[in-house]
Protein backbone atom coordinates (compact mmCIF):
# COMPACT_ATOMS: atom_id res chain seq x y z
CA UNK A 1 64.43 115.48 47.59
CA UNK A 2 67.59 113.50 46.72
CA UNK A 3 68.59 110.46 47.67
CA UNK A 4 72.43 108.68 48.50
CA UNK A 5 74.69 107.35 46.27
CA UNK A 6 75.07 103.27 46.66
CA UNK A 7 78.05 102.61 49.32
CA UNK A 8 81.22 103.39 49.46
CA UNK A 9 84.23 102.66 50.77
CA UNK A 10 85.49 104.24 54.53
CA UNK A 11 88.63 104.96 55.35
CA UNK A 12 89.08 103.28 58.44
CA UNK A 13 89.56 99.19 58.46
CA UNK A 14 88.48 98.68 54.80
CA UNK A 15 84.81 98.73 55.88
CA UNK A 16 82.64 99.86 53.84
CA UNK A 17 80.25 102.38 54.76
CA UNK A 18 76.40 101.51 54.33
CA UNK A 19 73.29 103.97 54.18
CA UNK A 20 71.22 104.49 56.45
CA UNK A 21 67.71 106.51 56.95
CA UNK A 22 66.05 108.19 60.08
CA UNK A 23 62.59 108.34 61.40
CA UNK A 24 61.84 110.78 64.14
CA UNK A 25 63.05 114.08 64.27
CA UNK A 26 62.32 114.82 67.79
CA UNK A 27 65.46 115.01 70.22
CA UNK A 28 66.58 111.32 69.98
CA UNK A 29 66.43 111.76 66.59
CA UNK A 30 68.30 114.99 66.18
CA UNK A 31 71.32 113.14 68.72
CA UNK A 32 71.36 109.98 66.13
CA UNK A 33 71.70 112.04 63.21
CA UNK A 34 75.09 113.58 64.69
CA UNK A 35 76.51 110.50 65.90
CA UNK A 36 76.00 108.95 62.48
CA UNK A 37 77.31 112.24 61.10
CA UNK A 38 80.52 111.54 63.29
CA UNK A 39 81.00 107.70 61.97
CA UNK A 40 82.79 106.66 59.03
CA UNK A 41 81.09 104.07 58.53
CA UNK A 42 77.05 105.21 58.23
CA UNK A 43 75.92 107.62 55.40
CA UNK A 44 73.31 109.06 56.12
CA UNK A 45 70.61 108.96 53.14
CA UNK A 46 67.07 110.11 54.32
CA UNK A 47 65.87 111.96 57.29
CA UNK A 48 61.90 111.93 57.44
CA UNK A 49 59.80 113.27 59.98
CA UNK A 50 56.43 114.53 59.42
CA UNK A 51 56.40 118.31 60.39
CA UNK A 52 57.91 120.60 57.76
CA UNK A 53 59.73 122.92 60.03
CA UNK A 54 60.81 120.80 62.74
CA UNK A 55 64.42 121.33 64.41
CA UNK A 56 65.59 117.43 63.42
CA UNK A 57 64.55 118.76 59.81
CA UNK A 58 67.27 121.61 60.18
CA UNK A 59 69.88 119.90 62.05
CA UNK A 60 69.81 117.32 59.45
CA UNK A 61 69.88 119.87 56.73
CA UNK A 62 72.31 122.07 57.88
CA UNK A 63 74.33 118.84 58.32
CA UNK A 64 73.95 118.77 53.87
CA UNK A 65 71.37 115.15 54.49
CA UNK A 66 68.43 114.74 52.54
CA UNK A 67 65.19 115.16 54.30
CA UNK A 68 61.35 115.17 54.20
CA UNK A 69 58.29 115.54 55.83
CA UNK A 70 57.10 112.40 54.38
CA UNK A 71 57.72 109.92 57.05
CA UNK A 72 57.90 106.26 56.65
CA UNK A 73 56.42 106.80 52.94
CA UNK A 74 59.53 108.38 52.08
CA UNK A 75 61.58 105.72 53.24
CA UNK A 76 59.44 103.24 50.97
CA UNK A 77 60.16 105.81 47.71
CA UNK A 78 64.09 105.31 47.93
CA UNK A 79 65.12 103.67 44.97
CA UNK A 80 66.76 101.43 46.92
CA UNK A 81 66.57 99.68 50.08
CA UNK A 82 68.86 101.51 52.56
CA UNK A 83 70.73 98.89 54.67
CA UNK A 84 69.37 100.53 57.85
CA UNK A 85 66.31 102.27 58.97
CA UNK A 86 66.63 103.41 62.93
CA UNK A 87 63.24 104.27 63.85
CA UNK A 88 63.58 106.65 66.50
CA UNK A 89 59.60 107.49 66.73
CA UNK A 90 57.03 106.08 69.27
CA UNK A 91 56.10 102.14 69.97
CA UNK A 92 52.86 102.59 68.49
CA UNK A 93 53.99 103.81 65.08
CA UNK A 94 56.86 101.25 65.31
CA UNK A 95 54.69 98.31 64.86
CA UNK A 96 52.98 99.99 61.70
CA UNK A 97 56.65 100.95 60.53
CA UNK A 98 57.83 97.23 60.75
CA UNK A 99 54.76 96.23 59.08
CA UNK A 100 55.90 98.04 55.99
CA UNK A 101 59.42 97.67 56.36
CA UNK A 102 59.43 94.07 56.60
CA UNK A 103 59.38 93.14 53.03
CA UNK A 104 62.55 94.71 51.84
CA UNK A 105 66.33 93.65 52.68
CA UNK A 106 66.58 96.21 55.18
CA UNK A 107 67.92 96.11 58.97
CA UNK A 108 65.61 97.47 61.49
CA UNK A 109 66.80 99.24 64.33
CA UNK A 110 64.34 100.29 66.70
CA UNK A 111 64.75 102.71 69.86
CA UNK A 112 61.06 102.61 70.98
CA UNK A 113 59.86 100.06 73.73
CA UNK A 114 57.65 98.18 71.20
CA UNK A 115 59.14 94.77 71.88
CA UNK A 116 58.36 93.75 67.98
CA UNK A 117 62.35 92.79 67.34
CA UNK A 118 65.20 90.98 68.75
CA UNK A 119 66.28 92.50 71.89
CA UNK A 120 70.63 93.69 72.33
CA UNK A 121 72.48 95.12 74.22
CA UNK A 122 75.46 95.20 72.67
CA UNK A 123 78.07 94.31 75.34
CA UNK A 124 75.90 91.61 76.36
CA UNK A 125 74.91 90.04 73.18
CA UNK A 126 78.38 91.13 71.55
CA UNK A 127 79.09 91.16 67.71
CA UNK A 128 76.38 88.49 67.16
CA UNK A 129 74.38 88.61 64.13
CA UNK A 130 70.62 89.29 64.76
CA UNK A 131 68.73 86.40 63.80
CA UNK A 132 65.76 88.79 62.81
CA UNK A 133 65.73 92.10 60.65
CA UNK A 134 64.42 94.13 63.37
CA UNK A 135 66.09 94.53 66.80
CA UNK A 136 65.02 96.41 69.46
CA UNK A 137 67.13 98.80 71.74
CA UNK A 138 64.70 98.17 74.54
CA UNK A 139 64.52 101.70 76.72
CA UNK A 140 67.02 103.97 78.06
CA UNK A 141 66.91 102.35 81.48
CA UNK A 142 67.03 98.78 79.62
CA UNK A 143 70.83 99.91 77.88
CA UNK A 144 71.86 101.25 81.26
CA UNK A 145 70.93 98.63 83.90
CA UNK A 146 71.34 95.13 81.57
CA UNK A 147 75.37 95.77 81.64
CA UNK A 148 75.69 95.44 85.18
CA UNK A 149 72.25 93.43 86.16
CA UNK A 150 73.84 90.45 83.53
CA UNK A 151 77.61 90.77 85.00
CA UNK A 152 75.85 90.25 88.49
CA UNK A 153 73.69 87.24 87.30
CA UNK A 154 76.75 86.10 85.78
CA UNK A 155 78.84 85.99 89.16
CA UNK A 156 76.62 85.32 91.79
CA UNK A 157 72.70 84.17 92.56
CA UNK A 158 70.39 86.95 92.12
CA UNK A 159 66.88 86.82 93.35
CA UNK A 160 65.26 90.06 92.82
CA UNK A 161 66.46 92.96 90.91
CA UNK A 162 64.70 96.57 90.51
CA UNK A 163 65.72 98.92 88.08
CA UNK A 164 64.74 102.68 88.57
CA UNK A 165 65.80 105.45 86.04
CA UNK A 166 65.40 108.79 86.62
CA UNK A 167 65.22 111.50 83.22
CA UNK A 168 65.12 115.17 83.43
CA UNK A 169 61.37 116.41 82.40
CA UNK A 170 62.68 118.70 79.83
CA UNK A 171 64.16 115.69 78.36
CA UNK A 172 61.15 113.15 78.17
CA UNK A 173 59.38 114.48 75.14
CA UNK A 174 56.23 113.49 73.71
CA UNK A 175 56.58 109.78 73.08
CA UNK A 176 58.50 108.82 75.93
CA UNK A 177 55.45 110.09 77.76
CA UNK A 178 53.37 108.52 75.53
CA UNK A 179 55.10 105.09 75.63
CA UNK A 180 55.68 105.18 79.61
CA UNK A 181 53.70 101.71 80.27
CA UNK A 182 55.28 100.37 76.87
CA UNK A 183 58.70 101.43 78.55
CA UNK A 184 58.34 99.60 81.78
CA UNK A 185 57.11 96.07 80.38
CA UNK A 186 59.57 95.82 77.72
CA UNK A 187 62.20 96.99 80.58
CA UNK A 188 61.23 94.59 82.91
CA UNK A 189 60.91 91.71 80.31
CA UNK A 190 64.45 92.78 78.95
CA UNK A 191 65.72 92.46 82.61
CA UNK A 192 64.51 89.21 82.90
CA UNK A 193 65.53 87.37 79.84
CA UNK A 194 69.25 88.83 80.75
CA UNK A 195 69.73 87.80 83.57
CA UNK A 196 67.23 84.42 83.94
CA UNK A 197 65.78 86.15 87.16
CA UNK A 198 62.36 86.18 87.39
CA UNK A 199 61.35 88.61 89.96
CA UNK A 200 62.45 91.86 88.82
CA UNK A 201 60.90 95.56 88.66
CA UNK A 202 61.68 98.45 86.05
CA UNK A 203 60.60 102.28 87.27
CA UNK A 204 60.60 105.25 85.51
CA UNK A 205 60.73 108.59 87.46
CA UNK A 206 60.60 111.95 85.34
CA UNK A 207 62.15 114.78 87.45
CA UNK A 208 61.25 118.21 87.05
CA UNK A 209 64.31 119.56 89.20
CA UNK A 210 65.86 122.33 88.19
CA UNK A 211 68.80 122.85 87.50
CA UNK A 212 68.23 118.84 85.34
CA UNK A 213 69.94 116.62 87.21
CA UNK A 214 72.10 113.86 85.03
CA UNK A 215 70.37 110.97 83.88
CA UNK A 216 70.88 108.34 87.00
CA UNK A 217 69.61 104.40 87.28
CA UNK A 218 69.61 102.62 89.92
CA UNK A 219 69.94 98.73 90.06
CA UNK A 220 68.61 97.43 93.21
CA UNK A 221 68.98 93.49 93.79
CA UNK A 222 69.01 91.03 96.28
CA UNK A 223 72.15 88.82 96.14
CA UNK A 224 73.53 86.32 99.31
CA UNK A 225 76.67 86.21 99.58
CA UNK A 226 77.84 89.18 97.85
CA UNK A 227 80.85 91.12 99.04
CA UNK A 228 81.50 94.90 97.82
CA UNK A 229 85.04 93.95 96.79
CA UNK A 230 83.11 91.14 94.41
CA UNK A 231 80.51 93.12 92.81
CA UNK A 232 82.67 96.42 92.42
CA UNK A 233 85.26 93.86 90.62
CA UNK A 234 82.27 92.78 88.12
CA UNK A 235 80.53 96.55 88.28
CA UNK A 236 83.79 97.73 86.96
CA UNK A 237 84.57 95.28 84.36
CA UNK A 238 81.28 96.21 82.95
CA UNK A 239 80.87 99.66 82.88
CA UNK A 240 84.40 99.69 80.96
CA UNK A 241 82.56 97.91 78.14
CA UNK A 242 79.63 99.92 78.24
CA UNK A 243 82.57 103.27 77.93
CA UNK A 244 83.37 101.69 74.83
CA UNK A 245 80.88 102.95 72.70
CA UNK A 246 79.04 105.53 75.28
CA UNK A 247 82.04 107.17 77.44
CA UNK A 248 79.64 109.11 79.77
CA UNK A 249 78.65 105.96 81.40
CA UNK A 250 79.85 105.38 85.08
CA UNK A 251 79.42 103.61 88.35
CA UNK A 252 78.82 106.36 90.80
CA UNK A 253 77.91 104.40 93.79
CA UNK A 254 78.38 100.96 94.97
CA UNK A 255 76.82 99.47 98.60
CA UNK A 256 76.53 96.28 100.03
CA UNK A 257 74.47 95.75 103.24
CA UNK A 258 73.72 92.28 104.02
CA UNK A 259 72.42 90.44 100.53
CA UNK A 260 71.40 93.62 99.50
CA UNK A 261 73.01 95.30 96.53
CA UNK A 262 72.57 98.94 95.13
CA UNK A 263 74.22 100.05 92.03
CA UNK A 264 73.95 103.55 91.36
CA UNK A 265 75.02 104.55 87.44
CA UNK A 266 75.13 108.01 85.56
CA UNK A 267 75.63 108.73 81.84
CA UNK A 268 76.19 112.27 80.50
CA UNK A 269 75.58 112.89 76.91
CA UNK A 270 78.23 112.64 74.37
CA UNK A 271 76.73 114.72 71.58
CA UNK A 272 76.56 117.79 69.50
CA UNK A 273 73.00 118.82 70.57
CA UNK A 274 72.09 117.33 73.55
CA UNK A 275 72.62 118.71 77.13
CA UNK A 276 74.69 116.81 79.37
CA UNK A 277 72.31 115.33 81.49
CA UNK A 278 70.48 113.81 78.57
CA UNK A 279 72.21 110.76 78.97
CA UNK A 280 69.35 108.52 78.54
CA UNK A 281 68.98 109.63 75.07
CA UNK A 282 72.47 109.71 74.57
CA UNK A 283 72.86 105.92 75.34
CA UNK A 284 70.13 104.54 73.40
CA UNK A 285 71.58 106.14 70.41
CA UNK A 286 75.45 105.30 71.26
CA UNK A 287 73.90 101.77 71.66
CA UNK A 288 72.20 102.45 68.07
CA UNK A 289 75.38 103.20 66.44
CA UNK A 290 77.24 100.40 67.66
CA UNK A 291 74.51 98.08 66.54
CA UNK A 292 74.71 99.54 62.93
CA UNK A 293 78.43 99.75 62.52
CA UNK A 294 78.91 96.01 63.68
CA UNK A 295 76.28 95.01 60.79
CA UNK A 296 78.24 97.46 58.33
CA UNK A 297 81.54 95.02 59.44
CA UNK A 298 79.03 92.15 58.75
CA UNK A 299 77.93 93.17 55.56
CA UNK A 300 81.88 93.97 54.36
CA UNK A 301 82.84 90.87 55.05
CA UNK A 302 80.13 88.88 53.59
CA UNK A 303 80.56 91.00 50.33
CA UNK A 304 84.50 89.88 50.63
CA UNK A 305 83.47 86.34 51.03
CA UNK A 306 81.17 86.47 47.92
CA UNK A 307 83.57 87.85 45.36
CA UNK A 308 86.41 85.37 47.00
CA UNK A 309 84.30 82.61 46.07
């Protein structure tokens, strides 16, 4: 097993790129690895799982990365630090993870509902610094509904809000099964804190239609005074952010009745191995990426502002 070279300048902006390391192999995993493949700003250094022959092994192989069956005790070999570790296991094994990780000058990124780090979501918290070294990406559902459930607090008074996603079953693998209470409290907590409304509800349905339908969540709320021309106006203003980084992301449905509010959204997947309707997968990760290449801008420019003096 080899490791990266120390960083090196990318082509675009006169940011430099940063390495960054992988845990999980499953299919989140295997999506992250090509979208870091596809920036010019992350290098990929270390993918570790912990089965030999697993497909994220390959796909990161094939893609020329370094990898290993060693998990997170491969990550603590590297002869250096990388700058980023996404951890793209289960919340169970993320708190254990963290617990090593903690000590070195690393930045966290975590895409299990562990609720150990700093929650984002990057068009609401923006190109803020973390004030921790671990963040958390909350859930699927929590990257899809936050947009639009903050633009709504934002612009009117919101009283309830509900938030139900609904994943293909081919698509929910092991720990997203395993982590399905973990997943609704952090969702529902993330809800909350966004938006300052207390009463709010996060669902999780896992479909086993066939053909997979598209990933699909649904914001339900309860908002007097609300007009449809109002909330499309702030539904749309959103979801163009959210495009930014993850273009499958759209408004599909938008109904007012009364002070009731339904928000129906659908992301496809923007990836090399993924299916279409993985889009809850594909999000996450988009949201990932963005996260990382914002602290890679961070880290340039502090580097800048050192040697300037």
């Amino acid at each position: 097993m080899t490791f990266a070279k120390d960083v090196t300048m990318a082509h675009e902006g006169g940011i430099a790129s940063i390495t960054v390391a992988v845990i999980g192999t499953g299919a989140i995993g295997q999506d992250l690895i090509g979208k870091i493949h596809r920036s010019p700003l992350l290098h990929c250094g270390l993918v570790a799982g912990r089965t030999p022959d697993s497909a994220g092994l390959r796909y990161a192989a094939d893609l020329g990365y370094p990898t290993t069956a060693g998990g997170i005790k491969a990550i603590l070999a590297a002869p250096r630090p990388f700058d980023v570790v996404f951890d793209a296991t289960n919340a169970l094994s993320h708190a254990e993870h963290w617990r090593l990780l903690q000590a070195l000058d690393t930045l966290v990124i975590d895409l299990t509902p562990s609720r150990v780090g700093q929650m984002v979501v990057p068009t609401v918290t923006g190109a803020q610094a973390p004030t921790v070294r671990n963040i958390s990406l909350i859930s699927c559902g929590g990257q899809a509904s936050i947009p639009v459930a903050h633009a709504l607090a934002g612009r009117f008074t919101v009283l309830y809000i509900e938030v139900v996603s609904t994943v293909a079953s081919n698509i929910a693998g092991r720990a997203t099964r395993l982590n399905l209470d973990e997943y609704v409290a952090t969702t529902q907590q993330a809800i909350t804190a966004f938006t300052g409304v207390p009463d709010t509800k996060a669902i999780l349905n896992i479909s086993p239609a066939a053909p997979p339908a598209a990933f699909r969540t649904t914001v339900h709320a309860i908002v007097p005074g609300a007009t449809t021309e109002a909330v499309r106006s702030v539904l749309d203003e959103a979801a163009e952010q959210v495009r930014s980084f993850a273009p499958g992301y759209q408004v599909v449905a938008c109904a007012v009745h009364g002070d009731r509010v339904l928000v129906s959204l659908e992301v496809t997947a923007d990836s090399d191995v993924l299916p279409r309707y993985a889009g809850n997968l594909d999000i996450i990760d988009a949201a990932a990426i963005s996260v990382a290449e914002r602290h890679a801008a961070r880290l340039t420019l502090a580097a800048r502002t050192e040697v300037g003096g």
